[in-house]
N, C-alpha and C. Protein backbone atom coordinates (compact mmCIF):
# COMPACT_ATOMS: atom_id res chain seq x y z
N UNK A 1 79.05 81.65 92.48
CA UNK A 1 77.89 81.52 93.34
C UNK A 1 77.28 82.90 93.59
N UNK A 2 76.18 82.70 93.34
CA UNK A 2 75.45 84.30 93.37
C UNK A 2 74.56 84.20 94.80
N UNK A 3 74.68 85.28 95.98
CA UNK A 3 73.96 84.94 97.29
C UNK A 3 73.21 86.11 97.06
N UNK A 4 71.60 85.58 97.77
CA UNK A 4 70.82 86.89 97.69
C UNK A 4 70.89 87.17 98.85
N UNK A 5 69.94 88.28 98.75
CA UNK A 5 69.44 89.15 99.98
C UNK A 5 69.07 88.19 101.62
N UNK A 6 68.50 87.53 101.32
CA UNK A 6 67.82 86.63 102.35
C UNK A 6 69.00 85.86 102.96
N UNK A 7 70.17 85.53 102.04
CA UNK A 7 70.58 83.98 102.73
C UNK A 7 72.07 85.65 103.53
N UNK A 8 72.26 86.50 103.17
CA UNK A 8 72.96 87.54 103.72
C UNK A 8 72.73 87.86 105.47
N UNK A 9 71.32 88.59 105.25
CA UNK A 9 70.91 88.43 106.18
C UNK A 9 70.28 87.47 107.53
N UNK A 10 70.52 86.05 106.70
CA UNK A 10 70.71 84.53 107.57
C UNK A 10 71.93 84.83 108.30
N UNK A 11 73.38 84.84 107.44
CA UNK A 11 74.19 85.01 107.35
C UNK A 11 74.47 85.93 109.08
N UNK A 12 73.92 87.16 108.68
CA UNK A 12 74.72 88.28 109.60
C UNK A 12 73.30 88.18 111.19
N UNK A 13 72.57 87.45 110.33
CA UNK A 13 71.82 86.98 112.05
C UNK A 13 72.49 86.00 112.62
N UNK A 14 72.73 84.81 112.07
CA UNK A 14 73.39 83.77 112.65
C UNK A 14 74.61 84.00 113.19
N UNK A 15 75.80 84.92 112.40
CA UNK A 15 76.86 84.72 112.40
C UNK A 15 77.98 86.18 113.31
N UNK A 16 76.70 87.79 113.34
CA UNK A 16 77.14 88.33 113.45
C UNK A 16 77.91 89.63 112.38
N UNK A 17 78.40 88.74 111.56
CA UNK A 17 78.93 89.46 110.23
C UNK A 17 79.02 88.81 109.14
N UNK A 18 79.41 88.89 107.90
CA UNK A 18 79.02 88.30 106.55
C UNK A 18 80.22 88.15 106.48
N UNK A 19 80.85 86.29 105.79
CA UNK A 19 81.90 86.63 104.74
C UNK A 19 81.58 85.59 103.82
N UNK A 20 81.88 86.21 102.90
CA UNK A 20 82.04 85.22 101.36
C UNK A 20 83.05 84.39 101.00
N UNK A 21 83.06 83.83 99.92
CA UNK A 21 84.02 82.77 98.96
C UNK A 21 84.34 84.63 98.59
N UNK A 22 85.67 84.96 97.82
CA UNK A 22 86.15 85.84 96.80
C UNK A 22 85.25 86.15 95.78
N UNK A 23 84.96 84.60 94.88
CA UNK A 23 84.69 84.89 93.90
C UNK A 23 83.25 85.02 93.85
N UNK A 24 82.66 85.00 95.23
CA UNK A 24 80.46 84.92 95.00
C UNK A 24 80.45 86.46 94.64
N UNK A 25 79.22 86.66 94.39
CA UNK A 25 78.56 87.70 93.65
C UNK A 25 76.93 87.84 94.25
N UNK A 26 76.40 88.71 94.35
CA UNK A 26 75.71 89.17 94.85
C UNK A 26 74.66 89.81 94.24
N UNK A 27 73.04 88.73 93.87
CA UNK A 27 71.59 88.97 93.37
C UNK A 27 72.02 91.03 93.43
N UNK A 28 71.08 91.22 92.42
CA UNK A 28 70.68 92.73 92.42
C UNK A 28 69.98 93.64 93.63
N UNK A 29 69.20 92.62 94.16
CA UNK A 29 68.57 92.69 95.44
C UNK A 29 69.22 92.69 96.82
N UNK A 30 70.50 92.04 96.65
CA UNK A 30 71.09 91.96 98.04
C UNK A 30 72.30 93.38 97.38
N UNK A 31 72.31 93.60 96.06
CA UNK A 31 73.49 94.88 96.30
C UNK A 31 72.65 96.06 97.06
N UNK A 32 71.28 96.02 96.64
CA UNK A 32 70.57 97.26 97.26
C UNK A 32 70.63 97.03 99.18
N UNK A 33 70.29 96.03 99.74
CA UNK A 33 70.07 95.69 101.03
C UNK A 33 71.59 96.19 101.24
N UNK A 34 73.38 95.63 100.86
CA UNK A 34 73.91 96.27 101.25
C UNK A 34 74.69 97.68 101.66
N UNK A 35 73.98 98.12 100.14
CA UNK A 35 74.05 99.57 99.80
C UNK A 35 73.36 100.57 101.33
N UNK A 36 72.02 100.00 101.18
CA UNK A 36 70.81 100.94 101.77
C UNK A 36 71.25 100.31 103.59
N UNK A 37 71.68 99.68 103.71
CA UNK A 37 72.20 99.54 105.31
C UNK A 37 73.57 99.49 105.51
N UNK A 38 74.37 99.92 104.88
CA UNK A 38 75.94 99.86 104.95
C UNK A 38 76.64 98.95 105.54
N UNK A 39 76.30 97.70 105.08
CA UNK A 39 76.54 96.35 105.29
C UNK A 39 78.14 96.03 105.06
N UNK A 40 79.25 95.59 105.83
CA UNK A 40 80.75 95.52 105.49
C UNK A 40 80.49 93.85 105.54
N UNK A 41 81.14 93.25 104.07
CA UNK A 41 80.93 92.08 103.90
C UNK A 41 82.61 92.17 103.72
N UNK A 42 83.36 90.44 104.30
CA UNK A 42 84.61 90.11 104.39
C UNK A 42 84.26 89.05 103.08
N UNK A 43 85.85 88.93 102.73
CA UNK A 43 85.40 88.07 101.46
C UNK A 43 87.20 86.96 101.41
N UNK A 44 86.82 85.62 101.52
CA UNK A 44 88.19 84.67 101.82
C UNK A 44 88.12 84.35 100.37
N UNK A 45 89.32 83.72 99.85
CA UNK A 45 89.93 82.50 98.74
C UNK A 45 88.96 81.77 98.94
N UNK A 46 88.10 81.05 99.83
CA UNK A 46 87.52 79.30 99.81
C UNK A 46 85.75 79.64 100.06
N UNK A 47 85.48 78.53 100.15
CA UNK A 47 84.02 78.35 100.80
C UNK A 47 83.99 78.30 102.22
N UNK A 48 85.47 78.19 103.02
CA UNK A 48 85.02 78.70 104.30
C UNK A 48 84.21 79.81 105.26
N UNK A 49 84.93 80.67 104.41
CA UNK A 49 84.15 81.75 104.79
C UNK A 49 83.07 82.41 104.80
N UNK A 50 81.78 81.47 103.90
CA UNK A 50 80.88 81.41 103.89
C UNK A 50 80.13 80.53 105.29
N UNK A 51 80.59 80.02 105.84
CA UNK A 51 79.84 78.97 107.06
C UNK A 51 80.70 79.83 107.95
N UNK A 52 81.09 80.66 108.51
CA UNK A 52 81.70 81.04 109.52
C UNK A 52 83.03 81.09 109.91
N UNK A 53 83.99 80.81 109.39
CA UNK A 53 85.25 80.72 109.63
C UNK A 53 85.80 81.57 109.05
N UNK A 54 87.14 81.83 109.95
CA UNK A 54 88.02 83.18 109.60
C UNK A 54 88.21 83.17 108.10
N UNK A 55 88.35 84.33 107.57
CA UNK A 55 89.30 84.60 106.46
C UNK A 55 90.51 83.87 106.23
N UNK A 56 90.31 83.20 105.25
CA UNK A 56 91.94 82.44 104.69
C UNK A 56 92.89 83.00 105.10
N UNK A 57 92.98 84.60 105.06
CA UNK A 57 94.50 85.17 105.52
C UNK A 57 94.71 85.21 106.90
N UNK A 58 93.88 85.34 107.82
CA UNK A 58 93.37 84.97 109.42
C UNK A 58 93.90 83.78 110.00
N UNK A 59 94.19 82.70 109.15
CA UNK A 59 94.31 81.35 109.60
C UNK A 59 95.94 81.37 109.38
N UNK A 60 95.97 79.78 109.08
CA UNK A 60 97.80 79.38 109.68
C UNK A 60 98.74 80.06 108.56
N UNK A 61 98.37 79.85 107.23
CA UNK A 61 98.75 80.14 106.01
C UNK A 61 99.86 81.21 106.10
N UNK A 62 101.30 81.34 105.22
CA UNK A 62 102.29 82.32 105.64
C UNK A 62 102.20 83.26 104.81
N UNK A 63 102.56 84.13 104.64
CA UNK A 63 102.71 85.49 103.83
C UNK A 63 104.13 85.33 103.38
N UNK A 64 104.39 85.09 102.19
CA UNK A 64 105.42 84.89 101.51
C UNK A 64 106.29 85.98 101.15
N UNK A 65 107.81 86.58 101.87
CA UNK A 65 108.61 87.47 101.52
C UNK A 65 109.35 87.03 100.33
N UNK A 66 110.00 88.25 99.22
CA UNK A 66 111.53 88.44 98.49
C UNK A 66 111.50 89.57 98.49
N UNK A 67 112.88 89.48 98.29
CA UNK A 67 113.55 91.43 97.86
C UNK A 67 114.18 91.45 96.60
N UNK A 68 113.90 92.52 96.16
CA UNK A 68 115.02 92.62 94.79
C UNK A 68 116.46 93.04 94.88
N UNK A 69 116.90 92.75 96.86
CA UNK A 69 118.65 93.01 96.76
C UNK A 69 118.42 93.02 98.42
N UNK A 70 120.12 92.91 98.20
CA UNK A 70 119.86 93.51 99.94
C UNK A 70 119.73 94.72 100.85
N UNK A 71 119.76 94.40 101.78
CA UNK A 71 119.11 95.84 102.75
C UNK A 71 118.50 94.99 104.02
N UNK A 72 119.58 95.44 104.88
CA UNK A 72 119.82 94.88 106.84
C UNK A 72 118.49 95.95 107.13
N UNK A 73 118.07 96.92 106.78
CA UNK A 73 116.70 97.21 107.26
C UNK A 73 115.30 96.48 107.14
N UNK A 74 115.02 96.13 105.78
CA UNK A 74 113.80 95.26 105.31
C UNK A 74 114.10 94.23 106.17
N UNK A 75 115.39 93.81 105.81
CA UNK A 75 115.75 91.93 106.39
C UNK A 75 115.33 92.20 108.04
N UNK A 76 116.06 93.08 108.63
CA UNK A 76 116.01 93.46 110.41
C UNK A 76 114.28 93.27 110.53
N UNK A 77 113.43 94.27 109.79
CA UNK A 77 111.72 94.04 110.47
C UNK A 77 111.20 92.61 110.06
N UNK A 78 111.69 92.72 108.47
CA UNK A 78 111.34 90.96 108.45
C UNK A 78 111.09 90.25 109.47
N UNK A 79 112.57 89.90 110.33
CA UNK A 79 112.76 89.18 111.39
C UNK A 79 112.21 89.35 112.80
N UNK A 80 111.71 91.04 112.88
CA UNK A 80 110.87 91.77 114.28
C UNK A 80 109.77 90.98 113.71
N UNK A 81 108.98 91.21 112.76
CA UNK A 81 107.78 91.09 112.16
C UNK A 81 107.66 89.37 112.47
N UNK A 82 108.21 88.69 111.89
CA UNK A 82 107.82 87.14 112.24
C UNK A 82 107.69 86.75 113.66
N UNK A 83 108.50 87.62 114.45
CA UNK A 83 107.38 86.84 115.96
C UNK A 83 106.71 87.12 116.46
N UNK A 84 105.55 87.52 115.64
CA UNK A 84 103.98 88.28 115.30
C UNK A 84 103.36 87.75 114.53
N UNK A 85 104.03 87.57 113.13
CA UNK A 85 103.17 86.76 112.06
C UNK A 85 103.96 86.27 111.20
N UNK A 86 102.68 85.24 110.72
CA UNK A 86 103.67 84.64 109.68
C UNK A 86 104.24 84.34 108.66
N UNK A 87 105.76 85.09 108.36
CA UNK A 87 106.23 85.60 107.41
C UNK A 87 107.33 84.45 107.01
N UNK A 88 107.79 83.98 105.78
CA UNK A 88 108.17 83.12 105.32
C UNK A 88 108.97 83.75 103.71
N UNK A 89 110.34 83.42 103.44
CA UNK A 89 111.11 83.75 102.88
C UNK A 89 110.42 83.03 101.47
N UNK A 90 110.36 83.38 100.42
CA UNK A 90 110.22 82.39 98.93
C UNK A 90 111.63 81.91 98.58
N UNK A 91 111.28 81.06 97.99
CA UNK A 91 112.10 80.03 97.10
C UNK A 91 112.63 80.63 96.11
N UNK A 92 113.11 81.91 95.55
CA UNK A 92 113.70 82.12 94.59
C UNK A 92 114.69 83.32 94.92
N UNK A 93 115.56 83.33 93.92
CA UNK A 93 116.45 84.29 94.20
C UNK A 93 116.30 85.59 94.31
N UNK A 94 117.27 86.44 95.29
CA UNK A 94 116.66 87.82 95.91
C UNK A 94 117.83 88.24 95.20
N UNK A 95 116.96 88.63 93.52
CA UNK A 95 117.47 89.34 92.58
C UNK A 95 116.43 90.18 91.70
N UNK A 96 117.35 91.72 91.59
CA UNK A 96 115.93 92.41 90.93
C UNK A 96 115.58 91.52 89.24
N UNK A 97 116.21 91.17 88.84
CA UNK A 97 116.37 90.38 87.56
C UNK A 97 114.80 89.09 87.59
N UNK A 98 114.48 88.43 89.13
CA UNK A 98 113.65 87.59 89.57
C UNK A 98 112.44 88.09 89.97
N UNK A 99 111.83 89.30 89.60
CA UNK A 99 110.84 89.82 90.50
C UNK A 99 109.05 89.30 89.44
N UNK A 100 109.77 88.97 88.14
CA UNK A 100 108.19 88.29 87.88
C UNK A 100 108.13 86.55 87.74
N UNK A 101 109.39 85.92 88.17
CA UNK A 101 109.63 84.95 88.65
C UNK A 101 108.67 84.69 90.10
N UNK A 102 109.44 85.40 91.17
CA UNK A 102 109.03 85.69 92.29
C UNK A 102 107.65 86.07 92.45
N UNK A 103 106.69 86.63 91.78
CA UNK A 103 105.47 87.27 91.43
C UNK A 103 104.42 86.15 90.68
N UNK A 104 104.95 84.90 90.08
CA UNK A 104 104.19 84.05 89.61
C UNK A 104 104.69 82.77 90.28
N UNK A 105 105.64 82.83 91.30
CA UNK A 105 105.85 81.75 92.20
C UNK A 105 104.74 81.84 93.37
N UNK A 106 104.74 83.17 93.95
CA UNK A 106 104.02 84.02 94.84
C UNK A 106 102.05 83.37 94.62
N UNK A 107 101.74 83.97 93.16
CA UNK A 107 100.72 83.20 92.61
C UNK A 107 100.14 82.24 92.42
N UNK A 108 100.95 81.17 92.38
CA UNK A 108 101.24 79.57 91.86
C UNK A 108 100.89 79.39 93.95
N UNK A 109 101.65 79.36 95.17
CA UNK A 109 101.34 79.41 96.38
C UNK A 109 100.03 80.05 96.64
N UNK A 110 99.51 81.22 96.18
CA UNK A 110 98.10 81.41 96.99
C UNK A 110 97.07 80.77 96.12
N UNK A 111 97.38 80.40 94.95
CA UNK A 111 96.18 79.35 94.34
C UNK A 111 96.31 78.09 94.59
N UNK A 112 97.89 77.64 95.22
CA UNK A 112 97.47 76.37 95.46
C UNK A 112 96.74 76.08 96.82
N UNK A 113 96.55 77.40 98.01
CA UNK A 113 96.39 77.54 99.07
C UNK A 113 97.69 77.14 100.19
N UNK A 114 99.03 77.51 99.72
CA UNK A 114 100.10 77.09 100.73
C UNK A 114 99.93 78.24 101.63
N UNK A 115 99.71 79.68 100.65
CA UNK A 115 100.30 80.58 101.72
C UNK A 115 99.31 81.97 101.01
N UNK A 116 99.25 82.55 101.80
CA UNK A 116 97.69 83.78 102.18
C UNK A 116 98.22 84.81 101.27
N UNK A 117 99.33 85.37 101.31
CA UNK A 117 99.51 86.42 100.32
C UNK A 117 100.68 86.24 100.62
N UNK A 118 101.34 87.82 100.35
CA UNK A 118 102.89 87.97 99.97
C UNK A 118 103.30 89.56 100.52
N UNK A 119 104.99 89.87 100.62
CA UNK A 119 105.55 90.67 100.52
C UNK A 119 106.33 90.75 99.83
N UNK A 120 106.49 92.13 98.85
CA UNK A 120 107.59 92.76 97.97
C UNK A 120 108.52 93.59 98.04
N UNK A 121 109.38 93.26 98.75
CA UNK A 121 110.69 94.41 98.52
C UNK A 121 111.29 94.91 97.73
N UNK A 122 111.47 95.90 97.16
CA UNK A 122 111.75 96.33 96.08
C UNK A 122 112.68 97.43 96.17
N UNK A 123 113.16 98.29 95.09
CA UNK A 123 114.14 99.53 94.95
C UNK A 123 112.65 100.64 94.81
N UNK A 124 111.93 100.16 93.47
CA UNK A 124 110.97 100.75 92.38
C UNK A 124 109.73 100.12 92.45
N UNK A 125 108.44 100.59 92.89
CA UNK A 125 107.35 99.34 92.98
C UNK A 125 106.67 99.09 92.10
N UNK A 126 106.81 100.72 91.07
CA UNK A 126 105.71 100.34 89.34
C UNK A 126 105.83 99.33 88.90
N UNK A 127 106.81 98.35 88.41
CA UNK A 127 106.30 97.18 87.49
C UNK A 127 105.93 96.07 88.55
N UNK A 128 106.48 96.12 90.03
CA UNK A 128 106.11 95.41 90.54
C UNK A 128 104.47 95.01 91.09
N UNK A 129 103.93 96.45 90.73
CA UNK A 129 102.38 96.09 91.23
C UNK A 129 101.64 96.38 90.05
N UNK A 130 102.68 96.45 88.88
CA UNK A 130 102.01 96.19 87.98
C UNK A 130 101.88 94.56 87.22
N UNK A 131 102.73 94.01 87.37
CA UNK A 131 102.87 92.17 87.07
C UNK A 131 102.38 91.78 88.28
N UNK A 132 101.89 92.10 89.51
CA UNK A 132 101.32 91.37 90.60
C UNK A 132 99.39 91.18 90.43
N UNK A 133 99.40 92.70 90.15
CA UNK A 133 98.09 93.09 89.70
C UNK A 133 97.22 92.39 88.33
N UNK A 134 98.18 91.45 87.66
CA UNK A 134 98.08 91.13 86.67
C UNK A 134 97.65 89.28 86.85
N UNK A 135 98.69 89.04 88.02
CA UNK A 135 98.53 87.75 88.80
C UNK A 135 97.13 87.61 88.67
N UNK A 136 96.05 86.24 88.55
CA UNK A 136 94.79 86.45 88.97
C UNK A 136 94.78 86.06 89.81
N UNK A 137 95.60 85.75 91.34
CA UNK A 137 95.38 85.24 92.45
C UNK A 137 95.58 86.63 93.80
N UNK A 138 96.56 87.54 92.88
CA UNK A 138 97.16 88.58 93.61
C UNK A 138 96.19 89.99 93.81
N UNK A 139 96.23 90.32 94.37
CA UNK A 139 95.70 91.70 94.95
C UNK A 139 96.30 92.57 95.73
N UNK A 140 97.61 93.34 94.75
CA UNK A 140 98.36 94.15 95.17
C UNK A 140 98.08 95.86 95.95
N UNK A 141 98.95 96.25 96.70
CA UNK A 141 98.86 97.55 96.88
C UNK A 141 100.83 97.63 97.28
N UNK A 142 100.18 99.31 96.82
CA UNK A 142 101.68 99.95 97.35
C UNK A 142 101.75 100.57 98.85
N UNK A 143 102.51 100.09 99.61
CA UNK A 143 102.84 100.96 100.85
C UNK A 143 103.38 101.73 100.99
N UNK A 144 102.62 102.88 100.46
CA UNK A 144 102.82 104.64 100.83
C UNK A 144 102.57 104.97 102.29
N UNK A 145 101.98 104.69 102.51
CA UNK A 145 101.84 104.89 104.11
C UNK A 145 100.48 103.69 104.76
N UNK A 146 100.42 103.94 106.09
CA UNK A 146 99.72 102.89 106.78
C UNK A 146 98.16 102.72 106.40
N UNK A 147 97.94 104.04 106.14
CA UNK A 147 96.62 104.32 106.22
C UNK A 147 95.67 103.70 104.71
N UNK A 148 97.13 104.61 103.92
CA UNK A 148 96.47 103.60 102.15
C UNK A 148 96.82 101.74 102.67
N UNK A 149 97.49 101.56 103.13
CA UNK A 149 97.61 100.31 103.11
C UNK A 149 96.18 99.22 103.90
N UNK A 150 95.58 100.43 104.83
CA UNK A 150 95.06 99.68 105.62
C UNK A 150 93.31 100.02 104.66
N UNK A 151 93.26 100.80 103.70
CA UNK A 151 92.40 101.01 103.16
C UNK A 151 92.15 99.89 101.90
N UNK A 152 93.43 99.62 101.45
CA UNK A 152 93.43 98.39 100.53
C UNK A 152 93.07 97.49 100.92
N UNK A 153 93.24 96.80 102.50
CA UNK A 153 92.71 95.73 102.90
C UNK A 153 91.68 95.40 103.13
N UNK A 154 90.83 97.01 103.79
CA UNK A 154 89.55 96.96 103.89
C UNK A 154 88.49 96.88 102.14
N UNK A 155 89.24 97.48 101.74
CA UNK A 155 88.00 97.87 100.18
C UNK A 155 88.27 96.80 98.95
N UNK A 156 89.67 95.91 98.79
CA UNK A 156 89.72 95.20 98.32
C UNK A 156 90.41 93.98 98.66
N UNK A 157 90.48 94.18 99.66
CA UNK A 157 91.18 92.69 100.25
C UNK A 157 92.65 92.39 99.97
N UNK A 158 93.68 93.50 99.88
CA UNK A 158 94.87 93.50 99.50
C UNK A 158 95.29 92.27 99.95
N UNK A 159 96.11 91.15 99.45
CA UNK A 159 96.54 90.00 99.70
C UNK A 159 98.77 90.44 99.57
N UNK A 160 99.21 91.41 98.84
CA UNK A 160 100.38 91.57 98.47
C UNK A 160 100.58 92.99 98.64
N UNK A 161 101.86 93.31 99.76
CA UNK A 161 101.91 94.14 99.60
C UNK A 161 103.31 94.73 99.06
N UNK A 162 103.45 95.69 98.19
CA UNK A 162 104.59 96.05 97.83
C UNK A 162 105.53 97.49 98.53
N UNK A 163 106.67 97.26 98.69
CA UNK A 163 107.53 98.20 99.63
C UNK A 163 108.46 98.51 99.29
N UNK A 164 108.77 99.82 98.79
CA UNK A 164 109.89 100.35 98.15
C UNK A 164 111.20 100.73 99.72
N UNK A 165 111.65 99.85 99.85
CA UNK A 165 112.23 99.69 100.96
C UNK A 165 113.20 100.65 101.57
N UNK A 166 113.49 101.67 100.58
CA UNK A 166 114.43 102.34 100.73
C UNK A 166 113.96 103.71 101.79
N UNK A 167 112.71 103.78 101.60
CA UNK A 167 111.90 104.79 101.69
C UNK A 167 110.74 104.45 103.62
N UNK A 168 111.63 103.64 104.27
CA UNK A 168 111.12 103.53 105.24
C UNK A 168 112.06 103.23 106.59
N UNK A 169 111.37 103.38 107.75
CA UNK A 169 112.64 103.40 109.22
C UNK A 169 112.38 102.05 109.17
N UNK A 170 112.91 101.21 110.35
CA UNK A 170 112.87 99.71 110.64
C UNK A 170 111.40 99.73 111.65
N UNK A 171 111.55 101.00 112.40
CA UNK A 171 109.89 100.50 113.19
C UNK A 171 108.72 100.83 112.51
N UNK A 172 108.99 101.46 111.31
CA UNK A 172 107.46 101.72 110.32
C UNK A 172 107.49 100.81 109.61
N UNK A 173 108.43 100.18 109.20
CA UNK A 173 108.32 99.07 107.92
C UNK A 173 107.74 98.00 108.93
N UNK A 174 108.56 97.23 110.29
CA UNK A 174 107.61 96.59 111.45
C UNK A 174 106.83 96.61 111.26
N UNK A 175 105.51 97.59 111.71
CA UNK A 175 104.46 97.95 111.84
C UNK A 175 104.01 97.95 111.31
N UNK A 176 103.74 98.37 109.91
CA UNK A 176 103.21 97.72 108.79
C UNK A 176 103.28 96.79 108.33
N UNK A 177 104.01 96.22 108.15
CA UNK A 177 104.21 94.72 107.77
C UNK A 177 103.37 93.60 108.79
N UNK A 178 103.97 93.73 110.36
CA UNK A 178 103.03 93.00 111.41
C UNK A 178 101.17 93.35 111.06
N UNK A 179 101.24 94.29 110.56
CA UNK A 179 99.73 94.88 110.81
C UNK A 179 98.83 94.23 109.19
N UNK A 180 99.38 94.35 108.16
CA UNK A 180 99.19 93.51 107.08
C UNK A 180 99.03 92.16 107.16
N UNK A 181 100.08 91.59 107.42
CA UNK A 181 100.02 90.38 107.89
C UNK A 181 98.79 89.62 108.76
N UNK A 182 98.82 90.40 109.64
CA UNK A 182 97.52 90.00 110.74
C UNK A 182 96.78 90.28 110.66
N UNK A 183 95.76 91.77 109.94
CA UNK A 183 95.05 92.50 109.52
C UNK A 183 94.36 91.47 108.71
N UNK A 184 92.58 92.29 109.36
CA UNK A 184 91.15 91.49 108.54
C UNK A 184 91.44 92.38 107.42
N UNK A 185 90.92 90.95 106.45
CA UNK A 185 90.61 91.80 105.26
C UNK A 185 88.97 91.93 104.48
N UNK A 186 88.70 92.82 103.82
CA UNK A 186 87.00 92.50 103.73
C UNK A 186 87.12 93.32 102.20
N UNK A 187 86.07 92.95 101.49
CA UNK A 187 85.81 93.86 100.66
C UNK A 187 84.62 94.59 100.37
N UNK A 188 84.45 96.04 100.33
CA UNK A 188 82.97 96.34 100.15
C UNK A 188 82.41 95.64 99.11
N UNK A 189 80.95 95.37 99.25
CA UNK A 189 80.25 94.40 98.33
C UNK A 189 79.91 95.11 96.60
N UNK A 190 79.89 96.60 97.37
CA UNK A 190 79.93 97.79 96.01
C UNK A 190 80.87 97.35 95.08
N UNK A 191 82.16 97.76 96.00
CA UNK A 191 83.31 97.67 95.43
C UNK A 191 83.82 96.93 94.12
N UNK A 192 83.27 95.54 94.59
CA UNK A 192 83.86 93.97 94.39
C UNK A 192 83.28 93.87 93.08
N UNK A 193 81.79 94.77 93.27
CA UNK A 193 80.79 93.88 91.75
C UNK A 193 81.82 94.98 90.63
N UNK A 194 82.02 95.85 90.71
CA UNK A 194 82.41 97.19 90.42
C UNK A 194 84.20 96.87 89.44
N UNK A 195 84.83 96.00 90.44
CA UNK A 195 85.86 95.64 89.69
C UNK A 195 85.92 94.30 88.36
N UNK A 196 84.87 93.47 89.33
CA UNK A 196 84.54 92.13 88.49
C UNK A 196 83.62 92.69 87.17
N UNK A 197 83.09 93.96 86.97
CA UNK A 197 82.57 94.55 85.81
C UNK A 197 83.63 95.56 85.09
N UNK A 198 84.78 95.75 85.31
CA UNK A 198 85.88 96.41 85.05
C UNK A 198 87.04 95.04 84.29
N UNK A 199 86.87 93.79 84.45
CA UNK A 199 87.50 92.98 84.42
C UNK A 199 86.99 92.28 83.44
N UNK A 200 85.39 92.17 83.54
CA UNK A 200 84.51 91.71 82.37
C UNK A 200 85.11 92.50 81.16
N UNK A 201 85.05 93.78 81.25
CA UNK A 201 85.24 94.79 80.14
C UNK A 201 86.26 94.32 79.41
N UNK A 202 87.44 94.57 80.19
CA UNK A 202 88.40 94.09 79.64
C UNK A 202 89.11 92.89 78.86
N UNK A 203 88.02 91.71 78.78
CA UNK A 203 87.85 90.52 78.52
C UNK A 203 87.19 90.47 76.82
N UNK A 204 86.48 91.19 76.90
CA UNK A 204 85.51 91.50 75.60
C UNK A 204 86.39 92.23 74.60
């Protein structure tokens, strides 16, 4: 669905702020209107978010955890983190051996719409945000710190986040995790055409 300029600005009169379906796209005319007024457009999985309603990840939908082993730290915020938001264990085994199992189970849930995104625990996060990134439902980032994390959500709508677990206290991994979880997500409208022409490329 391609929205122009006009039905945008319906949009952010009526509504306050703009959000899209993921996959709409945006007339030549409305990239300039958002460009030239620095317009922050939110962008959901559905057609809800076009008539006014929260972002898919906003609503009831859980954020799906695994780990690739154990560790009483990840598991400990896990458990701080869920009586805040909602975080939900996957169905497969918490083995590093399972992590593109886990990564196309993860996939298979946010396309069917069970559950909003995901968390990755990990040792190592390269192949992991690299087979997530690969997902076409997934929109990974790595949690290096709060700030990249909270930048992924804003510029591309991070849906998965990945966490080299070893490498964090129990009240930072918390905190990030609660804040992901609950955290708007939006994508600049620049951004969005910018990757979906990066994706084209790669297709050809």
């Amino acid at each position: 669905m391609i929205f122009t300029q006009r039905q945008l600005q319906e949009l952010l009169k009526t509504q306050g702020k703009i959000f899209l379906p993921y996959r709409a796209r945006l007339s030549p005319q409305a990239q300039d209107w958002v460009r030239h007024n620095k317009v922050t457009i939110g962008y959901a999985d559905d057609q809800a978010s076009a008539s006014g309603t929260k972002p898919i990840e906003q609503q009831t939908k859980p954020y799906l955890w695994w780990s690739d082993g154990p560790d009483g730290v990840s598991k400990a915020a896990i458990t701080m983190s869920a009586r805040e938001a909602k975080l939900e264990p996957m169905a497969v085994l918490e083995d590093a051996s399972r992590a593109v199992a886990a990564i196309r189970h993860l996939n298979r849930q946010v396309r069917d719409g069970m559950a909003a995104g995901g968390v990755l625990l990990v040792r190592n996060a390269g192949m992991a945000i690299i087979f997530a990134n690969k997902a076409p439902h997934l929109r990974a980032t790595i949690a290096s710190n709060r700030a990249a994390v909270e930048e992924a959500m804003k510029a591309v709508a991070a849906n998965v986040l990945v966490i080299e677990r070893d490498k964090w206290s129990l009240s930072q991994l918390k905190n990030t995790l609660t804040h992901f979880c609950r955290g708007e997500r939006q994508v600049d409208a620049v951004m969005k055409n910018e990757l979906e022409e990066l994706i084209a490329d790669g297709r050809r």
